[in-house]
Structures are given as C-alpha cells and as structure tokens.
PDB file of N, CA and C in Angstrom:
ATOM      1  N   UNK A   1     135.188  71.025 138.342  1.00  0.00           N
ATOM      2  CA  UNK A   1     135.357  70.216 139.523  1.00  0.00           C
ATOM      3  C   UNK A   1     134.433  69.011 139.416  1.00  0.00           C
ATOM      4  N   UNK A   2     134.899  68.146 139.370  1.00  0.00           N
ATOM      5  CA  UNK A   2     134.076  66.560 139.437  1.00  0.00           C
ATOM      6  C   UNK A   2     133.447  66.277 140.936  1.00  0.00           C
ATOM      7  N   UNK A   3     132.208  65.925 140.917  1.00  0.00           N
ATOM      8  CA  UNK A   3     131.578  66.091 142.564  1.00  0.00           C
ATOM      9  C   UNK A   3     132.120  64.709 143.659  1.00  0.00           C
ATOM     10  N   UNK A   4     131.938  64.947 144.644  1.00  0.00           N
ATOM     11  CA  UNK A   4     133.326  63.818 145.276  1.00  0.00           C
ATOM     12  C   UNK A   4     132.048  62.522 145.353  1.00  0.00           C
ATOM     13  N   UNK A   5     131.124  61.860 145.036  1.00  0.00           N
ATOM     14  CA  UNK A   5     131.016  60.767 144.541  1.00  0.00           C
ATOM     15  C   UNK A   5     131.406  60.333 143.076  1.00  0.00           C
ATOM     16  N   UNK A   6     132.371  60.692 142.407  1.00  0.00           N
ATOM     17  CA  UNK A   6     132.867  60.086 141.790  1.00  0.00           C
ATOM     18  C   UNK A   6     133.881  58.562 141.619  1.00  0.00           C
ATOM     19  N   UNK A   7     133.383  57.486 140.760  1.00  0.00           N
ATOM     20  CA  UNK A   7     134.162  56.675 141.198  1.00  0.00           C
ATOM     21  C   UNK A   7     135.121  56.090 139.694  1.00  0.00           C
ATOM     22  N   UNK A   8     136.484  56.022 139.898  1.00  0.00           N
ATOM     23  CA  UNK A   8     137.144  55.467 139.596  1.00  0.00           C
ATOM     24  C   UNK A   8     137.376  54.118 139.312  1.00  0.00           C
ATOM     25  N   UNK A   9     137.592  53.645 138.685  1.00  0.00           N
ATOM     26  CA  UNK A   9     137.772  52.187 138.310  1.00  0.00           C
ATOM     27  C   UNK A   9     139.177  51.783 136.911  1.00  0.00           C
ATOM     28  N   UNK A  10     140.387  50.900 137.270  1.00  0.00           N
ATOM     29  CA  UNK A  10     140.984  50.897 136.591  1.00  0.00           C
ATOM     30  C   UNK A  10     140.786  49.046 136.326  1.00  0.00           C
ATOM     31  N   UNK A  11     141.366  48.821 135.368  1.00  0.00           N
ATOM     32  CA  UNK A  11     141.329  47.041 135.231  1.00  0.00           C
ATOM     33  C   UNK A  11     143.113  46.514 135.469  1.00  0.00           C
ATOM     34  N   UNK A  12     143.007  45.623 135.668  1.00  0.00           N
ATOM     35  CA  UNK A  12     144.542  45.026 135.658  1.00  0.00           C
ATOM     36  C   UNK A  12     144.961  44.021 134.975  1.00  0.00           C
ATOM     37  N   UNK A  13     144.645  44.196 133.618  1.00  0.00           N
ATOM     38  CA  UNK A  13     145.217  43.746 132.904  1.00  0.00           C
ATOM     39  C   UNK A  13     145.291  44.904 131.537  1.00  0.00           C
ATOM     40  N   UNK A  14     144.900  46.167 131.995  1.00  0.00           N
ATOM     41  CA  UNK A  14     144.957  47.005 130.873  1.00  0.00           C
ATOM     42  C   UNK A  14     146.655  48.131 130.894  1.00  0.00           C
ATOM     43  N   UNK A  15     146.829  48.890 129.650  1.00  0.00           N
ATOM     44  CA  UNK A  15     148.115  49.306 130.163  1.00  0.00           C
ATOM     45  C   UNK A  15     148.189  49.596 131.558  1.00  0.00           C
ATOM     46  N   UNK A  16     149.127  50.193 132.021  1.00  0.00           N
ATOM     47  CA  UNK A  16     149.877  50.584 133.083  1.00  0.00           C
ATOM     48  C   UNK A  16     149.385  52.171 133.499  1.00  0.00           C
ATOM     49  N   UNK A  17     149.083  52.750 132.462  1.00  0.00           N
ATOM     50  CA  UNK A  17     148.722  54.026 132.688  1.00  0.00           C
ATOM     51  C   UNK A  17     147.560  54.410 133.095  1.00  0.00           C
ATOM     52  N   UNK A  18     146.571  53.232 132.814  1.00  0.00           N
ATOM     53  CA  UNK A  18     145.158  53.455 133.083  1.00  0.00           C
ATOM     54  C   UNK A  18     145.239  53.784 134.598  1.00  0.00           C
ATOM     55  N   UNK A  19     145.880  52.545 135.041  1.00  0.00           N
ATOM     56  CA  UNK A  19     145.831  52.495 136.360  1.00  0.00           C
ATOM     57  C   UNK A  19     146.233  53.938 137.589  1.00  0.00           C
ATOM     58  N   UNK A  20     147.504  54.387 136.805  1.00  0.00           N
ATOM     59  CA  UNK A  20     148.456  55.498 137.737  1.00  0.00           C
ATOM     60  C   UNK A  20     147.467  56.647 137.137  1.00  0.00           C
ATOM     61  N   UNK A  21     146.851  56.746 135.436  1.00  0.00           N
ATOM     62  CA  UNK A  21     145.506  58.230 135.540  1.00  0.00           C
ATOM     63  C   UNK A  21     144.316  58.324 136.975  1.00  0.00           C
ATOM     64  N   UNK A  22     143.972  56.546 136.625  1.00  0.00           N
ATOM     65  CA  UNK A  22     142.464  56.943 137.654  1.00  0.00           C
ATOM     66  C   UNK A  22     143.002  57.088 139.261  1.00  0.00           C
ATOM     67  N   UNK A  23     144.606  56.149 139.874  1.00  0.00           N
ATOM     68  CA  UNK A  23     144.605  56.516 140.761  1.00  0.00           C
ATOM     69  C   UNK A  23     144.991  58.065 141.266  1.00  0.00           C
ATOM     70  N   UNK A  24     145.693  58.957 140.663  1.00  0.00           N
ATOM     71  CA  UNK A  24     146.005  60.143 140.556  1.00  0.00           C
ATOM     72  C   UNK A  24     144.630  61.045 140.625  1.00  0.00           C
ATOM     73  N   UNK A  25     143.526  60.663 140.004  1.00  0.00           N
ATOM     74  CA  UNK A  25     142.422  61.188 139.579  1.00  0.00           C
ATOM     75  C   UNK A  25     141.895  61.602 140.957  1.00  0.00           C
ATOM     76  N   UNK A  26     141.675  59.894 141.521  1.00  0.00           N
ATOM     77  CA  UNK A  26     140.877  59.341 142.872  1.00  0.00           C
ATOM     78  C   UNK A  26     141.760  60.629 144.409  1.00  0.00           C
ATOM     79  N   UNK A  27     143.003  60.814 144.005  1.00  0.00           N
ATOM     80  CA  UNK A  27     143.936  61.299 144.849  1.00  0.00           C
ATOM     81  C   UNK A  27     143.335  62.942 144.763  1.00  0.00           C
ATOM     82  N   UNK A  28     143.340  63.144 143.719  1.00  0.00           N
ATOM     83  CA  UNK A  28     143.055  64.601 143.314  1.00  0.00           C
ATOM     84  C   UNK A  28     141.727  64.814 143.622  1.00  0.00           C
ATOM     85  N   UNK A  29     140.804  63.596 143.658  1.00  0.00           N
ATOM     86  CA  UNK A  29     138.749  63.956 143.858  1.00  0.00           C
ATOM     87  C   UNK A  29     138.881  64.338 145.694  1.00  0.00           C
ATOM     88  N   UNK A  30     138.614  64.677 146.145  1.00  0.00           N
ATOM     89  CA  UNK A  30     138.089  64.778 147.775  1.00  0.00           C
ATOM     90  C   UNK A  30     136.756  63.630 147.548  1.00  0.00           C
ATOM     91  N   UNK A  31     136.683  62.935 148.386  1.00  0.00           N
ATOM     92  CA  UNK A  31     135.369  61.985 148.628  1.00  0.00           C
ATOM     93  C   UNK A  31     134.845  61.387 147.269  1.00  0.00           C
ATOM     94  N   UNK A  32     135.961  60.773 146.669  1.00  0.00           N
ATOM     95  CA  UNK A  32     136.258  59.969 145.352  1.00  0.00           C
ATOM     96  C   UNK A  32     136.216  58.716 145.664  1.00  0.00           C
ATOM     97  N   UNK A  33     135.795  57.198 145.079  1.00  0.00           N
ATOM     98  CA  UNK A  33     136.440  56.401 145.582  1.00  0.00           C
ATOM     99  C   UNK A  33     136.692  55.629 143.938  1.00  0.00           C
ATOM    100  N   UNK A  34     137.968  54.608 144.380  1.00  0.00           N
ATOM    101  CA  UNK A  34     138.686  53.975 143.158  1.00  0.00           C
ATOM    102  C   UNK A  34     138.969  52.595 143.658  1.00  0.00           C
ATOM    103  N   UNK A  35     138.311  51.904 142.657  1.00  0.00           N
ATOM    104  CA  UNK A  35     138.404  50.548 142.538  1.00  0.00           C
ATOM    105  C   UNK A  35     139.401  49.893 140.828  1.00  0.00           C
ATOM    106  N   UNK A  36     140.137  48.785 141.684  1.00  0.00           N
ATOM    107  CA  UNK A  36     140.454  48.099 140.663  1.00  0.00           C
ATOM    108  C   UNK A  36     140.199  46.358 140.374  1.00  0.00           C
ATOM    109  N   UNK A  37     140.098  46.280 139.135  1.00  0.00           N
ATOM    110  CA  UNK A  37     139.055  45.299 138.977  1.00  0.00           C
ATOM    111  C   UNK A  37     140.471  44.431 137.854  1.00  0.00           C
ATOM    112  N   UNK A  38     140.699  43.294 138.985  1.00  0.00           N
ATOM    113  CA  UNK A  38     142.110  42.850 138.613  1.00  0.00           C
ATOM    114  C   UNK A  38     142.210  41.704 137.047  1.00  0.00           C
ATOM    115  N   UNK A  39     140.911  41.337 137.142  1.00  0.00           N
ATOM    116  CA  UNK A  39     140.820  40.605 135.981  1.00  0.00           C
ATOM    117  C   UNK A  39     140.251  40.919 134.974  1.00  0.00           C
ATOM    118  N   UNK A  40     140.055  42.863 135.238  1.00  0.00           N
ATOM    119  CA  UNK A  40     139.450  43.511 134.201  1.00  0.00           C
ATOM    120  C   UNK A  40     140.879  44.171 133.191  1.00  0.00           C
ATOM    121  N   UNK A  41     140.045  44.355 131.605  1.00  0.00           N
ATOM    122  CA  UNK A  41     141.099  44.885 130.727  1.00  0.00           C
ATOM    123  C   UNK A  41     140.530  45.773 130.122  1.00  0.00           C
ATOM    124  N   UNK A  42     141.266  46.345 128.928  1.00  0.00           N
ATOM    125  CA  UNK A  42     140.889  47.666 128.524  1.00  0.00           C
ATOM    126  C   UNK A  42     139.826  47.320 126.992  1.00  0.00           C
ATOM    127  N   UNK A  43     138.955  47.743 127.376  1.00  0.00           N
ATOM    128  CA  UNK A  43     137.734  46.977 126.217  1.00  0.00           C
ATOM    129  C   UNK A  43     136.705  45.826 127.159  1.00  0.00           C
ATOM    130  N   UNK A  44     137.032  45.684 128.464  1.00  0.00           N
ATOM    131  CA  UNK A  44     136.120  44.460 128.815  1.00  0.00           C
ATOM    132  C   UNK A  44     135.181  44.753 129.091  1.00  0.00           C
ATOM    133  N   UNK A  45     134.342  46.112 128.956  1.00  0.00           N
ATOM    134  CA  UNK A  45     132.810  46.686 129.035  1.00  0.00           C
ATOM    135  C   UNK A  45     131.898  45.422 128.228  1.00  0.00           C
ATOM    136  N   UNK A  46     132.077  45.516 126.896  1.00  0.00           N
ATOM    137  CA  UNK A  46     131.140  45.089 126.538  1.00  0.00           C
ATOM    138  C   UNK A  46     131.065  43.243 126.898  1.00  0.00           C
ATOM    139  N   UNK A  47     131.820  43.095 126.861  1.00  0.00           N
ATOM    140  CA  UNK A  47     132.424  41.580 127.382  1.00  0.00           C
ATOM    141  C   UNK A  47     131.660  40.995 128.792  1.00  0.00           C
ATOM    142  N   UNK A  48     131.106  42.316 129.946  1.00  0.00           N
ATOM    143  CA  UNK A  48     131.012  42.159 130.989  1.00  0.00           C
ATOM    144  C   UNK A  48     129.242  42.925 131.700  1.00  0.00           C
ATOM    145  N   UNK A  49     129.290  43.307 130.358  1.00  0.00           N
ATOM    146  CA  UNK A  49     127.725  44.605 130.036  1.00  0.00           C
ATOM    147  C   UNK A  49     126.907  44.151 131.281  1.00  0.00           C
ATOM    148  N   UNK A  50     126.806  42.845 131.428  1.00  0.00           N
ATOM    149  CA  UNK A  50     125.657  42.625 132.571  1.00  0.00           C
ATOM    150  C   UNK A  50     126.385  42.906 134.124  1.00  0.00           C
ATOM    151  N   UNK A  51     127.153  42.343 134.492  1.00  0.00           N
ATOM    152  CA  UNK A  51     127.452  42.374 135.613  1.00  0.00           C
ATOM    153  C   UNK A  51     127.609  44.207 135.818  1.00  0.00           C
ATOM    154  N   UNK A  52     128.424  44.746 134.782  1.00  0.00           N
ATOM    155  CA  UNK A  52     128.811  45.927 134.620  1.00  0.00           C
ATOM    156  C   UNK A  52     127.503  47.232 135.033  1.00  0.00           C
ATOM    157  N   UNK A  53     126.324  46.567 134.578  1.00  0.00           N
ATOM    158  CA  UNK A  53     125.191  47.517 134.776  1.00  0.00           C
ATOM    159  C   UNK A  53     124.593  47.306 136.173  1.00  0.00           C
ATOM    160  N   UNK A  54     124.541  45.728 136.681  1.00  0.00           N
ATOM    161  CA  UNK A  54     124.072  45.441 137.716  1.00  0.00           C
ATOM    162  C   UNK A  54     125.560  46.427 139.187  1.00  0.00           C
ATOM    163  N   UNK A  55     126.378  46.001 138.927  1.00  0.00           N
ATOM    164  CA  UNK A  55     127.260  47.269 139.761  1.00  0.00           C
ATOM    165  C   UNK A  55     127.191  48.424 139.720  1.00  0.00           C
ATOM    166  N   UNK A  56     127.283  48.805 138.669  1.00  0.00           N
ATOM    167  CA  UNK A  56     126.311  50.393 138.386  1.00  0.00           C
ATOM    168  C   UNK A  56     125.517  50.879 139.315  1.00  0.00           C
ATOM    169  N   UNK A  57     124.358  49.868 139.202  1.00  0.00           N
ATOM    170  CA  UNK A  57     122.895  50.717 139.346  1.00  0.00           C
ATOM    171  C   UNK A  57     123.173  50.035 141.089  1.00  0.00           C
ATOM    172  N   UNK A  58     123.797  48.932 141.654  1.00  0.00           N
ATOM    173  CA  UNK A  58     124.395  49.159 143.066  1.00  0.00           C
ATOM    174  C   UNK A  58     124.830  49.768 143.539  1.00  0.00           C
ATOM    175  N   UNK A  59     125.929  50.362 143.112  1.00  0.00           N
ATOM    176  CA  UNK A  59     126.540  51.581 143.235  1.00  0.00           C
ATOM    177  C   UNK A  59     125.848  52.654 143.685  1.00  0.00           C
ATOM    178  N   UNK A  60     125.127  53.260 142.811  1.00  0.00           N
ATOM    179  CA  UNK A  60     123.571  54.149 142.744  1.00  0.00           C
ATOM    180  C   UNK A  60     122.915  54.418 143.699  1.00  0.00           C
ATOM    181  N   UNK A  61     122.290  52.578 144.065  1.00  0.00           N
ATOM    182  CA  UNK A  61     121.543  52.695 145.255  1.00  0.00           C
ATOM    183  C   UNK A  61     122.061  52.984 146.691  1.00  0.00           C
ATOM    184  N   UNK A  62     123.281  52.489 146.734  1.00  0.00           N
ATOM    185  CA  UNK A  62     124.113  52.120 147.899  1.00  0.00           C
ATOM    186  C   UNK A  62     124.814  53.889 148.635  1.00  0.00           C
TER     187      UNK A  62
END
C-alpha cells in the first residue's frame, strides 16, 4: 500500500500512457494527489533538475 501523501505527476508532452498510469494510480491512492506538468516530457528531469528539486523539497515542507 503506498501511504496517501503520495504524489503523482505526469508531463504532457510524454506518451499518452504516462498520463492514464499516474492518473489511475492517483484514483486508486486515497489522499494521493496528481499533478500534470503540461510542458513537461518524458526525460525532462534532468533538463529541469533545479526547479525539479526546489518543488520537491516545497512539496516536503508544505
């Protein structure tokens, strides 16, 4: 069982499937939440590393 702060995140520009796994995922977590990140793609981690850690560790605090 994944604990219900889990968060989801799909990009929109990556396949199609990413999107319908994590929202299915988010559906299936109780107290899950899922974000999509529309000008994100599949590989844009490292592309994005800073902003990516600074949301993170917001996330975290928040």
């Amino acid at each position: 069982m994944l604990p219900v702060n889990t968060h989801f995140i799909a990009r929109g520009k990556s396949p199609g499937y990413y999107k319908v796994t994590a929202e299915r995922l988010h559906a299936a977590v109780p107290g899950s939440t899922y974000e999509l990140s529309p000008k994100g793609f599949h590989g844009s981690i490292p592309a994005a590393i800073d902003e990516l850690v600074t949301d993170i560790s917001e996330y975290f605090k928040g």
